[in-house]
C-alpha atoms as a PDB file:
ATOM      1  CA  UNK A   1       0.000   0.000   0.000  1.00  0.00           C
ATOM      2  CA  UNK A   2       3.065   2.499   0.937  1.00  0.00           C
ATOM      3  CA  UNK A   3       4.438   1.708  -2.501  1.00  0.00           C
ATOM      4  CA  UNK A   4       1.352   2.248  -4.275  1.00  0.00           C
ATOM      5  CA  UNK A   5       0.538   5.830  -2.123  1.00  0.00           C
ATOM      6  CA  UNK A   6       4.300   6.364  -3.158  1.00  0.00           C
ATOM      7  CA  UNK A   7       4.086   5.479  -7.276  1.00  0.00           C
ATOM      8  CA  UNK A   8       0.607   8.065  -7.285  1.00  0.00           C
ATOM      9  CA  UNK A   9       2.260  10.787  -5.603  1.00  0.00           C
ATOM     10  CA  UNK A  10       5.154  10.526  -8.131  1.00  0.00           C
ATOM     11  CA  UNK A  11       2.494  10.323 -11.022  1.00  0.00           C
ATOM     12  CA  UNK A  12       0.841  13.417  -9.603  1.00  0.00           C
ATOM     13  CA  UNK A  13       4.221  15.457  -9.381  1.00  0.00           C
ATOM     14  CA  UNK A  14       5.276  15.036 -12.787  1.00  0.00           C
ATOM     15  CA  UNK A  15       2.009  15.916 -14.459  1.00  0.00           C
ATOM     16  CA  UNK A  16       1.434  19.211 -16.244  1.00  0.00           C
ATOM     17  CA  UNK A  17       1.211  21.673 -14.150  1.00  0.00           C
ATOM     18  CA  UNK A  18      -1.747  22.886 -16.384  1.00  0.00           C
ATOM     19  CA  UNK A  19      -4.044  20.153 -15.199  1.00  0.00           C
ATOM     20  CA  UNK A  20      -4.937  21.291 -12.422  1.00  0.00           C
ATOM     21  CA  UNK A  21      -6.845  24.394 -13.447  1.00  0.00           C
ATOM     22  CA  UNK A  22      -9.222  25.673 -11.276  1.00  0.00           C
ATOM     23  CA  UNK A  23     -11.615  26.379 -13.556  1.00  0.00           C
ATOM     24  CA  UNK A  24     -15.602  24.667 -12.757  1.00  0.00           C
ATOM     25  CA  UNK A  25     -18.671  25.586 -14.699  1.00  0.00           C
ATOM     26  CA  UNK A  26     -21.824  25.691 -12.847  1.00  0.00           C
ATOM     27  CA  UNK A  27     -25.068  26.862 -13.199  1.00  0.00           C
ATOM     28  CA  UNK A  28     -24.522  30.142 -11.185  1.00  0.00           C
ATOM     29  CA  UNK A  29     -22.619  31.358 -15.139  1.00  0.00           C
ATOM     30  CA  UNK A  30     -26.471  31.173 -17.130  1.00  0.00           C
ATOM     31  CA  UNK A  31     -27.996  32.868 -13.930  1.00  0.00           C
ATOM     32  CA  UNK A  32     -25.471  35.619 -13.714  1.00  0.00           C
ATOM     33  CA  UNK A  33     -25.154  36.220 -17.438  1.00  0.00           C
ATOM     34  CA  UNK A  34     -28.703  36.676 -18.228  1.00  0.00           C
ATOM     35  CA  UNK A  35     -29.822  38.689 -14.828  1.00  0.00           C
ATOM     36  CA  UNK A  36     -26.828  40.631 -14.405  1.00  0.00           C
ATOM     37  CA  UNK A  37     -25.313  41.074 -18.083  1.00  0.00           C
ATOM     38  CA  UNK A  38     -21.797  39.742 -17.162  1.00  0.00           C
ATOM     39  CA  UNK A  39     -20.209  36.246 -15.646  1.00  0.00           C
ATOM     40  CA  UNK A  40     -16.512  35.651 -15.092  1.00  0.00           C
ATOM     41  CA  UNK A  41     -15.164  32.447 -15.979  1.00  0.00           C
ATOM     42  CA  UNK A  42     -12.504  32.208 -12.859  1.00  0.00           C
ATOM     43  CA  UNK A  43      -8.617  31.101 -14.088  1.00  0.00           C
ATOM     44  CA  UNK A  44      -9.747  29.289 -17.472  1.00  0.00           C
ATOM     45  CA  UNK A  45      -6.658  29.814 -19.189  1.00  0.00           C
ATOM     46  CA  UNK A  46      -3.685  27.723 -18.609  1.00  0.00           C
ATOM     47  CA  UNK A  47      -1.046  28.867 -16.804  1.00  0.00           C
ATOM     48  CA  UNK A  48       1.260  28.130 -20.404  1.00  0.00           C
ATOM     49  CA  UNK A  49      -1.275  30.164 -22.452  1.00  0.00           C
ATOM     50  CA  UNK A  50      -1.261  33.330 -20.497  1.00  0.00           C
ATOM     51  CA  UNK A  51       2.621  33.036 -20.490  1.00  0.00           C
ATOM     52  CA  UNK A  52       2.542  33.154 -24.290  1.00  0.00           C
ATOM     53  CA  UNK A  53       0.138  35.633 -24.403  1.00  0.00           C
ATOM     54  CA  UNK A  54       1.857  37.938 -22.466  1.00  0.00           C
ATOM     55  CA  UNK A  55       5.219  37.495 -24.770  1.00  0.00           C
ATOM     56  CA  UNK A  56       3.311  38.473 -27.920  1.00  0.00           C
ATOM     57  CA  UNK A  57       1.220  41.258 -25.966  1.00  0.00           C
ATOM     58  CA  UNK A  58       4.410  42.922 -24.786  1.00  0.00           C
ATOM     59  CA  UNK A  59       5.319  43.026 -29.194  1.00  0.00           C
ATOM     60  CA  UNK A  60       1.704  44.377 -29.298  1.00  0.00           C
ATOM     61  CA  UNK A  61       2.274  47.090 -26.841  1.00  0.00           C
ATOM     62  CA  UNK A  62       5.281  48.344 -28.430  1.00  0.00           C
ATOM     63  CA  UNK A  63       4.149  48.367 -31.876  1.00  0.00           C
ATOM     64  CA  UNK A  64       0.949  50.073 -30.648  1.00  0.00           C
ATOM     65  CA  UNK A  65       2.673  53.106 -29.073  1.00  0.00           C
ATOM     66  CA  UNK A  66       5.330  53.340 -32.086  1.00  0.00           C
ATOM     67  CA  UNK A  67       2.061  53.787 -33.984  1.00  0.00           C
ATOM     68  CA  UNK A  68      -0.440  55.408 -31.882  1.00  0.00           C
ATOM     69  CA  UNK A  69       1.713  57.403 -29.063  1.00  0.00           C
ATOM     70  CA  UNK A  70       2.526  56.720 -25.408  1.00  0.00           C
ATOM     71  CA  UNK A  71      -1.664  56.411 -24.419  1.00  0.00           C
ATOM     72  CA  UNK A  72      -2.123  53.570 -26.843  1.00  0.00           C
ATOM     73  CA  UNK A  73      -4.709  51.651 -25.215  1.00  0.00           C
ATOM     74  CA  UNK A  74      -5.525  48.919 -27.053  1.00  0.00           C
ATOM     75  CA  UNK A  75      -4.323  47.550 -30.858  1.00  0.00           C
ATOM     76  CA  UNK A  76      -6.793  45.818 -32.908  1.00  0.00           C
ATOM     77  CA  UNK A  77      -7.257  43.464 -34.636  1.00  0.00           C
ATOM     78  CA  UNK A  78      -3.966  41.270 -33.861  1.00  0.00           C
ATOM     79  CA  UNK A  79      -4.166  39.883 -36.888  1.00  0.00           C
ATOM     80  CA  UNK A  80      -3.060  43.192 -38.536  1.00  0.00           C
ATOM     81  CA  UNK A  81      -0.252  43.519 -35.974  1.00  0.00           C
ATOM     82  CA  UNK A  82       3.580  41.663 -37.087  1.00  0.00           C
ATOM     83  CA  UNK A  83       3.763  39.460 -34.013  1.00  0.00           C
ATOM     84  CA  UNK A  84       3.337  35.599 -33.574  1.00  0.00           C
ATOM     85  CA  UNK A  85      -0.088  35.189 -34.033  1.00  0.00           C
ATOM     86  CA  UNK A  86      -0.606  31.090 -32.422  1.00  0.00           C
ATOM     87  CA  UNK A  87      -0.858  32.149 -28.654  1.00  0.00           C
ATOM     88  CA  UNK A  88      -4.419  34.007 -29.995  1.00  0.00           C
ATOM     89  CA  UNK A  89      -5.238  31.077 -32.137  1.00  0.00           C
ATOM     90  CA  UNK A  90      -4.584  28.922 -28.919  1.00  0.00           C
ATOM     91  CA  UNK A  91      -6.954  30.923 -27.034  1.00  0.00           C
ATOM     92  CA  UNK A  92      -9.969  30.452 -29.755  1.00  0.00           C
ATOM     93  CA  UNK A  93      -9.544  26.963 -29.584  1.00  0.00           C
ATOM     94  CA  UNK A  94      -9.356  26.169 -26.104  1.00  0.00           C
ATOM     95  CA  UNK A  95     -11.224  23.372 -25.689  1.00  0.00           C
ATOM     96  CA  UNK A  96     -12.781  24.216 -22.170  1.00  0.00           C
ATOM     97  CA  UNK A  97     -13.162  27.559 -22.793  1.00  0.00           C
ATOM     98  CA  UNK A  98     -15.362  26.622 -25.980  1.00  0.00           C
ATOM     99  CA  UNK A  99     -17.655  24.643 -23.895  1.00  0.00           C
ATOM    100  CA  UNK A 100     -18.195  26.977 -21.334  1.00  0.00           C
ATOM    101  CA  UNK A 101     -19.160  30.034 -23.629  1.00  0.00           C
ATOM    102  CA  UNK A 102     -20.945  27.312 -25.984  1.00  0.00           C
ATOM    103  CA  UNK A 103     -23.456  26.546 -22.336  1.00  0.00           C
ATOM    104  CA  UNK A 104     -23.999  30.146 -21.311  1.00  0.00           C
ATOM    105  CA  UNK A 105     -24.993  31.218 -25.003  1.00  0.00           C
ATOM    106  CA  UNK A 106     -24.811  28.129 -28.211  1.00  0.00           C
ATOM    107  CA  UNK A 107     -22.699  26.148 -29.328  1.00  0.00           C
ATOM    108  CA  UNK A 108     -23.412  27.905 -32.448  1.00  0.00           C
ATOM    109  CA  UNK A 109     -21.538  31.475 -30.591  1.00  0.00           C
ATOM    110  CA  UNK A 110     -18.000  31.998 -31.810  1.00  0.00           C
ATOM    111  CA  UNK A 111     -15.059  34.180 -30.288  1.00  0.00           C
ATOM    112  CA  UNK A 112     -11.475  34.657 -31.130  1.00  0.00           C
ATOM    113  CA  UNK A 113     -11.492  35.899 -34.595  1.00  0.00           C
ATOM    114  CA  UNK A 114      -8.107  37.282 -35.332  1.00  0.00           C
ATOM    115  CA  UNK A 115      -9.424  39.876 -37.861  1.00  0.00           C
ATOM    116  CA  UNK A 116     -11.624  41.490 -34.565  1.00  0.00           C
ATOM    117  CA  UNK A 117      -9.884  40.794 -31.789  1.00  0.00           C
ATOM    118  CA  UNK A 118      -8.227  42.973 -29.852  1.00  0.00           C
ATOM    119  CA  UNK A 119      -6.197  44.156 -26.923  1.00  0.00           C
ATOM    120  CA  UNK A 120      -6.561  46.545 -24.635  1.00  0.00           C
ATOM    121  CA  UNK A 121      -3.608  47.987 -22.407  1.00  0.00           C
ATOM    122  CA  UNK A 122      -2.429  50.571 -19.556  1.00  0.00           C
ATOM    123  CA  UNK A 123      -1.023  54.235 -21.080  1.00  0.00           C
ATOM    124  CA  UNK A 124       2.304  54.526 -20.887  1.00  0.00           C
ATOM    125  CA  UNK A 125       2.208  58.508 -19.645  1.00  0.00           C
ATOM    126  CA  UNK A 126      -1.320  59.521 -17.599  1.00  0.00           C
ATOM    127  CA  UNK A 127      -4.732  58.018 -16.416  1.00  0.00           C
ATOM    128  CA  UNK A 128      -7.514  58.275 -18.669  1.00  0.00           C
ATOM    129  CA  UNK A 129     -11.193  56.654 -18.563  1.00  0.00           C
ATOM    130  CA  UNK A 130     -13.428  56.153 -21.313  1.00  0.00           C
ATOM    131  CA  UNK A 131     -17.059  57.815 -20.844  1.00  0.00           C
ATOM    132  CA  UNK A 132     -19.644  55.634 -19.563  1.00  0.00           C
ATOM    133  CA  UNK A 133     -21.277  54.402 -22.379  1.00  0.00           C
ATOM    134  CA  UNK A 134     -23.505  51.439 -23.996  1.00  0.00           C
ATOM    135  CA  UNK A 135     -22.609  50.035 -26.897  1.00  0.00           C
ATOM    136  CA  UNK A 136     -23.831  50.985 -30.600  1.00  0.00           C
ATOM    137  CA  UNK A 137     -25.755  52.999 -29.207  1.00  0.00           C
ATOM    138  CA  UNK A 138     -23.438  55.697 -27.892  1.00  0.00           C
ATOM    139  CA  UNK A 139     -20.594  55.129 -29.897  1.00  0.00           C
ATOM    140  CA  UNK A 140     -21.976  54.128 -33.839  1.00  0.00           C
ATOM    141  CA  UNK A 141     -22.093  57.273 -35.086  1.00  0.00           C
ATOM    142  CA  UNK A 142     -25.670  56.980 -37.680  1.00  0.00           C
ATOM    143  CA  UNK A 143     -27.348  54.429 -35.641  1.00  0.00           C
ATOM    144  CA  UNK A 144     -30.825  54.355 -35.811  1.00  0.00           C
ATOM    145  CA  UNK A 145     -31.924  54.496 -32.083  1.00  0.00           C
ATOM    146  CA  UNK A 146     -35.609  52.730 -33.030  1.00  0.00           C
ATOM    147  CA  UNK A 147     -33.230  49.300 -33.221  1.00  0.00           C
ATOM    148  CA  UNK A 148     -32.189  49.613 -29.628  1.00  0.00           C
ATOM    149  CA  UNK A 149     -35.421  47.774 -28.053  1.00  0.00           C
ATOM    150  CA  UNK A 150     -34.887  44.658 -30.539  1.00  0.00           C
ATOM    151  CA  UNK A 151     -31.041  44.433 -29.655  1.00  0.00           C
ATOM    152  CA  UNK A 152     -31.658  44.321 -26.112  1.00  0.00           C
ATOM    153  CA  UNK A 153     -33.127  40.663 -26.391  1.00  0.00           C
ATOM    154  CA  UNK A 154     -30.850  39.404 -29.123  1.00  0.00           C
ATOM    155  CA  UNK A 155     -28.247  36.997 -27.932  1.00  0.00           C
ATOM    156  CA  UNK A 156     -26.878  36.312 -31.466  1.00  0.00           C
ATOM    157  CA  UNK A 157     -24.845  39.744 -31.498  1.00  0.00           C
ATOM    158  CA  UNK A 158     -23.543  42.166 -28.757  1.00  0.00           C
ATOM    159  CA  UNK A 159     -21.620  40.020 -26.825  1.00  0.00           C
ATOM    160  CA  UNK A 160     -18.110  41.092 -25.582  1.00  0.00           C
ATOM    161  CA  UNK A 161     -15.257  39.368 -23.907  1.00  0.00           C
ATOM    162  CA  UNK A 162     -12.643  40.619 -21.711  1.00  0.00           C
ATOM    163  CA  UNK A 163     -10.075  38.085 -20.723  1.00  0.00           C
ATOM    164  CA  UNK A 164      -7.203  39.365 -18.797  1.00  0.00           C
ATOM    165  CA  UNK A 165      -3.542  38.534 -18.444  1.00  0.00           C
ATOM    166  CA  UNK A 166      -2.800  40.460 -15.162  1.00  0.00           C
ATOM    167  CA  UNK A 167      -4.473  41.602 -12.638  1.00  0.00           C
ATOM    168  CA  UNK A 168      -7.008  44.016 -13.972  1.00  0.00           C
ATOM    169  CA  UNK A 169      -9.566  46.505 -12.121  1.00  0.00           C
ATOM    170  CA  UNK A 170     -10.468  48.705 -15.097  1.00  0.00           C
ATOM    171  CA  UNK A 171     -14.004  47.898 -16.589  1.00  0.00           C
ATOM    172  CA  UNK A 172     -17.112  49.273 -14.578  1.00  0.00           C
ATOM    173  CA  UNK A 173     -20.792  48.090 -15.649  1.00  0.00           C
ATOM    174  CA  UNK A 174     -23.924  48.669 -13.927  1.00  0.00           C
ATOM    175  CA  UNK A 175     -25.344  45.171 -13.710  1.00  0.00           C
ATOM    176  CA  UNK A 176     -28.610  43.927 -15.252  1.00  0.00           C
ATOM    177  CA  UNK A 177     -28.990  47.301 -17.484  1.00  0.00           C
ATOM    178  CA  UNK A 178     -28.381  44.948 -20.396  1.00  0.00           C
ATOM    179  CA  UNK A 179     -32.295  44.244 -20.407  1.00  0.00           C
ATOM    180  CA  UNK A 180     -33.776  47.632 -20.183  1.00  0.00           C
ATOM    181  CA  UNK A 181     -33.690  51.571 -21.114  1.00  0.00           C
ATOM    182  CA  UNK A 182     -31.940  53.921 -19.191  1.00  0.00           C
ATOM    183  CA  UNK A 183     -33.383  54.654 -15.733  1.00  0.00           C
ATOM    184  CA  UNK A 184     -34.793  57.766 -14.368  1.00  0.00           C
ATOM    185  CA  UNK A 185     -31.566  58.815 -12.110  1.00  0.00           C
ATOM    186  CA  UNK A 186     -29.419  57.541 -14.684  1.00  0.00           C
ATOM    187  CA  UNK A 187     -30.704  60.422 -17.128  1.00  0.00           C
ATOM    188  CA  UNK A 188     -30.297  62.683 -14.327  1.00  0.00           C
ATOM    189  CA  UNK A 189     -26.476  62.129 -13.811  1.00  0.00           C
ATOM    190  CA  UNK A 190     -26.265  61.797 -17.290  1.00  0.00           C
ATOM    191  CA  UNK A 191     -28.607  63.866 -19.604  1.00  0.00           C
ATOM    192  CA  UNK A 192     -26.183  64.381 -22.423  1.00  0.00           C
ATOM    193  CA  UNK A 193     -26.347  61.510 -25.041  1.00  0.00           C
ATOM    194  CA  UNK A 194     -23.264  61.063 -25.827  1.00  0.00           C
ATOM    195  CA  UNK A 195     -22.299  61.431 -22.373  1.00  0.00           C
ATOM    196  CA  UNK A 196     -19.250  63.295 -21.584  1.00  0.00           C
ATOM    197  CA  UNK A 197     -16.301  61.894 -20.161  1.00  0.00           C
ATOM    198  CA  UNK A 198     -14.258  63.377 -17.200  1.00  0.00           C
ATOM    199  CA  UNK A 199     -12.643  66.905 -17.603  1.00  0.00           C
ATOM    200  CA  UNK A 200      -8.929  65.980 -17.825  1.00  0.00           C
ATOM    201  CA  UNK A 201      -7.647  68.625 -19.669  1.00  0.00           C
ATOM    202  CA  UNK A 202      -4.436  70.264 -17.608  1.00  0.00           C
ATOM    203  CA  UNK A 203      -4.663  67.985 -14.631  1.00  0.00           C
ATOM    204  CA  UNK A 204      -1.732  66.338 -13.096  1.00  0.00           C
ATOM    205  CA  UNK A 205      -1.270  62.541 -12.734  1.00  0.00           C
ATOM    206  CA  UNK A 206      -2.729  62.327  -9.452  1.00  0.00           C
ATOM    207  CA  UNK A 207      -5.771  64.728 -10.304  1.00  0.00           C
ATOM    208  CA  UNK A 208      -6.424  62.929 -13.340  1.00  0.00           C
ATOM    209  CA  UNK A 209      -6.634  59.381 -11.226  1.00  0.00           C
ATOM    210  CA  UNK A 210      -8.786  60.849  -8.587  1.00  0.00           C
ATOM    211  CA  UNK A 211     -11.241  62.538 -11.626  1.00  0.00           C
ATOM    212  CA  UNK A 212     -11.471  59.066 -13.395  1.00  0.00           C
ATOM    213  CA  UNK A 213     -12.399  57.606 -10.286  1.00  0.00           C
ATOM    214  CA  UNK A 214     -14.883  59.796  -8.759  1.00  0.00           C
ATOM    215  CA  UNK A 215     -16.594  59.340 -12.396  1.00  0.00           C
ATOM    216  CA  UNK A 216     -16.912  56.273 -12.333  1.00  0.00           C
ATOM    217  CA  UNK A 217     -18.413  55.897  -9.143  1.00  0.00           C
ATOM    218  CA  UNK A 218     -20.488  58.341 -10.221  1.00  0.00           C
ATOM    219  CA  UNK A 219     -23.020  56.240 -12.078  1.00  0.00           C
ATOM    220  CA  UNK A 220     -25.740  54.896  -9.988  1.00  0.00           C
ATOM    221  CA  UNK A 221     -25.236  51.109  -9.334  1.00  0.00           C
ATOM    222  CA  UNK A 222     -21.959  50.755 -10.965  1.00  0.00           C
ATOM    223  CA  UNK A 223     -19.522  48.109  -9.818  1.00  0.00           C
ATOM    224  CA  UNK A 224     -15.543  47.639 -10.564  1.00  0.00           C
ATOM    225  CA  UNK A 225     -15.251  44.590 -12.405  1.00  0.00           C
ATOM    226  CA  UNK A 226     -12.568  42.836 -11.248  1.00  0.00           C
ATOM    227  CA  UNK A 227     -10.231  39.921 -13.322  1.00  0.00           C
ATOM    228  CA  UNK A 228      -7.116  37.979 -12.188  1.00  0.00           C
ATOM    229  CA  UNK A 229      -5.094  36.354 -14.537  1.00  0.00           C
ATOM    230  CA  UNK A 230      -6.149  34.118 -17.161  1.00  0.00           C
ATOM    231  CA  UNK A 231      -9.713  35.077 -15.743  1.00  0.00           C
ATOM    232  CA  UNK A 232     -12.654  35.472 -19.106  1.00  0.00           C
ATOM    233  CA  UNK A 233     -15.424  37.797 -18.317  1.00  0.00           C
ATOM    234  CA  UNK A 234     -18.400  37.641 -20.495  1.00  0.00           C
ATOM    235  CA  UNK A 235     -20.490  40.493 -20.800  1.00  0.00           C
ATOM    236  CA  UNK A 236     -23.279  42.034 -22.212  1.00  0.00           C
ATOM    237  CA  UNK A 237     -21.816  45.903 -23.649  1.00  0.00           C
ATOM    238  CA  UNK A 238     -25.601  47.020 -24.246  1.00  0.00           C
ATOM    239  CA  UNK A 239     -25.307  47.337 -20.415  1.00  0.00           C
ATOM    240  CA  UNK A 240     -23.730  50.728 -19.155  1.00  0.00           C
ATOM    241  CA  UNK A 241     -20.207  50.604 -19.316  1.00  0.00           C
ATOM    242  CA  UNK A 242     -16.227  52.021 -19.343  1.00  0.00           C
ATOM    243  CA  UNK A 243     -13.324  51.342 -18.936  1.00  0.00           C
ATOM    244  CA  UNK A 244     -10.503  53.177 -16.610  1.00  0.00           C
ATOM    245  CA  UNK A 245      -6.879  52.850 -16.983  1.00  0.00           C
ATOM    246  CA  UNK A 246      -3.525  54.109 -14.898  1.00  0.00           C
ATOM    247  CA  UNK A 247      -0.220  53.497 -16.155  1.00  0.00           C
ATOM    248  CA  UNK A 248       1.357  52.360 -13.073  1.00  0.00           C
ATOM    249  CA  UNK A 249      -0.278  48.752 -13.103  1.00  0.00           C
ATOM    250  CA  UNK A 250       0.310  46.597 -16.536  1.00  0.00           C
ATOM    251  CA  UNK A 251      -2.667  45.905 -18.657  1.00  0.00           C
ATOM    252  CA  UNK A 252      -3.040  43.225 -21.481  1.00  0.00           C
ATOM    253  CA  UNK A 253      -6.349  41.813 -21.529  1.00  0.00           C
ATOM    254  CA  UNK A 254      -7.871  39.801 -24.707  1.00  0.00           C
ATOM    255  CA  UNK A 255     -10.978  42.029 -26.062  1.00  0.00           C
ATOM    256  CA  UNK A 256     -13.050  39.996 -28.146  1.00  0.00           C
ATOM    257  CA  UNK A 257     -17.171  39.599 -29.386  1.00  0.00           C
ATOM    258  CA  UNK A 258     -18.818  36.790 -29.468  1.00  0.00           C
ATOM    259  CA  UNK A 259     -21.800  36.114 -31.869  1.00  0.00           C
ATOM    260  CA  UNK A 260     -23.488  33.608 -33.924  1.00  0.00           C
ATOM    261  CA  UNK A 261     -23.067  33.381 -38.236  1.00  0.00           C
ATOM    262  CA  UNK A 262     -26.329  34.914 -38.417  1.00  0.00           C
ATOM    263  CA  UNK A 263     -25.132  37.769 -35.320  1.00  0.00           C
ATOM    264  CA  UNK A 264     -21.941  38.629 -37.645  1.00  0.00           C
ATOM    265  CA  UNK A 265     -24.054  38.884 -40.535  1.00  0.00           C
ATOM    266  CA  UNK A 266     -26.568  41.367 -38.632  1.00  0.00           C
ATOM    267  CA  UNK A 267     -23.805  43.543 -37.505  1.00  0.00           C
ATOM    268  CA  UNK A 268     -21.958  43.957 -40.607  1.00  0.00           C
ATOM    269  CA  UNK A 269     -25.503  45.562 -42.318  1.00  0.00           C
ATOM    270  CA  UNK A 270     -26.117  47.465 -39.212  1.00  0.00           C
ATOM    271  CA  UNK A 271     -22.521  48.737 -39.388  1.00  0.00           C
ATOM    272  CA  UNK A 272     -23.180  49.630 -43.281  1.00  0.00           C
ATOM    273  CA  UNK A 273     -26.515  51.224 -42.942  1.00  0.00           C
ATOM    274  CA  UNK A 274     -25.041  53.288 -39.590  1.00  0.00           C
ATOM    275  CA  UNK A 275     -22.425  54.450 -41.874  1.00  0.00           C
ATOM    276  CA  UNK A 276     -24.805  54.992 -44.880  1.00  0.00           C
ATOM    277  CA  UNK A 277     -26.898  57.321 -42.266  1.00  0.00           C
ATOM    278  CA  UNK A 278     -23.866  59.173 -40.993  1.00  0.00           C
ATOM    279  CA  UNK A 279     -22.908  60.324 -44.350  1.00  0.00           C
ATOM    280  CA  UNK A 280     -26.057  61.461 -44.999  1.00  0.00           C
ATOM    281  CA  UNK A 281     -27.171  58.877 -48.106  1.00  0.00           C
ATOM    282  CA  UNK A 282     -29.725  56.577 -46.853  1.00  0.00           C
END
């Protein structure tokens, strides 16, 4: 029996350290997803796939901010982007990962396609936050507002990913406004559609951290979303919304959509007709 206890403890030790993930699906995903607009998929990724991530993040941060400046926050879509592009390709075909997103939504939902999926990251210089905002309809410039009511309750589109690779605090949501219009005192803290972000202009580093806060906590029933590594939070972006980055803690986390054939083939007329209206010709 000692020798036994002594072989499976050996067995155990030299196994993959990636085994032992400590990922579970349960029910709790489904309820959380469709009450609240957002469910976290704790540590799904494998210890080796956020380490290879991370490599060909760090190329993507550095091309980014050659291109776009120091407050780069994201590059998108990798695959437009010289750096090794299997780490992503790992990620879309994780097996578990697949399964789990395939039970909260279809199996018929995909994610991780390289020509839309991005990554988001910390500026290099000052804090900024994005204004709080719901999707398409606050940032597609020609959209036709009398959609809004049939998007809420479509599954097949609108469905965005954030999957981190360190520790990250930075997306807010107000939870379960995925289902409905905006509410009475959030048109009073907000009345201006767009809505305005903070006032940054001038401040110092520490002002500007303070501002971003304070607005986000601004927002009636907001919460800070928060993701350890290799951590995949699904989310519903119809719901209220921003993000709110620092420079002084490292950000690379996956930024992706998830939809159906029939979803993707929705959103690419709705993203033609927007831009037919915002030119003025339809």
């Amino acid at each position: 029996g000692d020798i036994r206890r002594l072989y499976e403890l050996l067995f155990i030790w030299f196994l993959p350290r990636d085994l032992f993930m400590t990922f579970h699906f349960s029910e709790q995903h489904i309820e959380e997803f469709y009450t609240r607009g957002v469910t976290v998929f704790r540590s799904i990724l494998p210890t080796s796939l956020i380490s290879d991530l991370r490599r060909v993040t760090d190329q993507g941060r550095d091309l980014a901010r050659r291109q776009q400046g120091p407050q780069a926050q994201r590059f998108q879509p990798v695959a437009a982007y010289d750096i090794e592009q299997q780490p992503f390709i790992d990620y879309r075909d994780l097996p578990v990962l697949r399964q789990a997103v395939a039970q909260v939504l279809s199996p018929q939902h995909n994610y991780g396609d390289l020509q839309l999926l991005g990554v988001l990251l910390e500026p290099a210089d000052l804090p900024w936050c994005t204004a709080w905002h719901r999707d398409i309809l606050d940032n597609l410039p020609g959209f036709d507002p009398a959609h809004w009511g049939t998007m809420l309750h479509d599954l097949s589109i609108v469905n965005q990913v954030n999957c981190a690779l360190y520790e990250d605090s930075c997306t807010w949501i107000v939870p379960g406004s995925h289902w409905r219009p905006d509410l009475p005192r959030e048109k009073e803290r907000f009345p201006q559609r767009p809505v305005p972000g903070p006032d940054l202009e001038g401040r110092s580093y520490q002002e500007r951290e303070q501002l971003c806060r304070e607005y986000c906590q601004s927002m009636p029933g907001a919460v800070c979303l928060h993701l350890g590594p290799g951590d995949f939070a699904l989310y519903r972006p119809l719901a209220w919304h921003l993000g709110n980055y620092v420079p002084h803690y490292k950000r690379a986390t996956l930024h992706d959509i998830v939809q159906t054939p029939e979803g993707a083939e929705w959103r690419k007329r709705l993203l033609e007709e927007s831009a037919r209206r915002a030119r003025g010709t339809c």
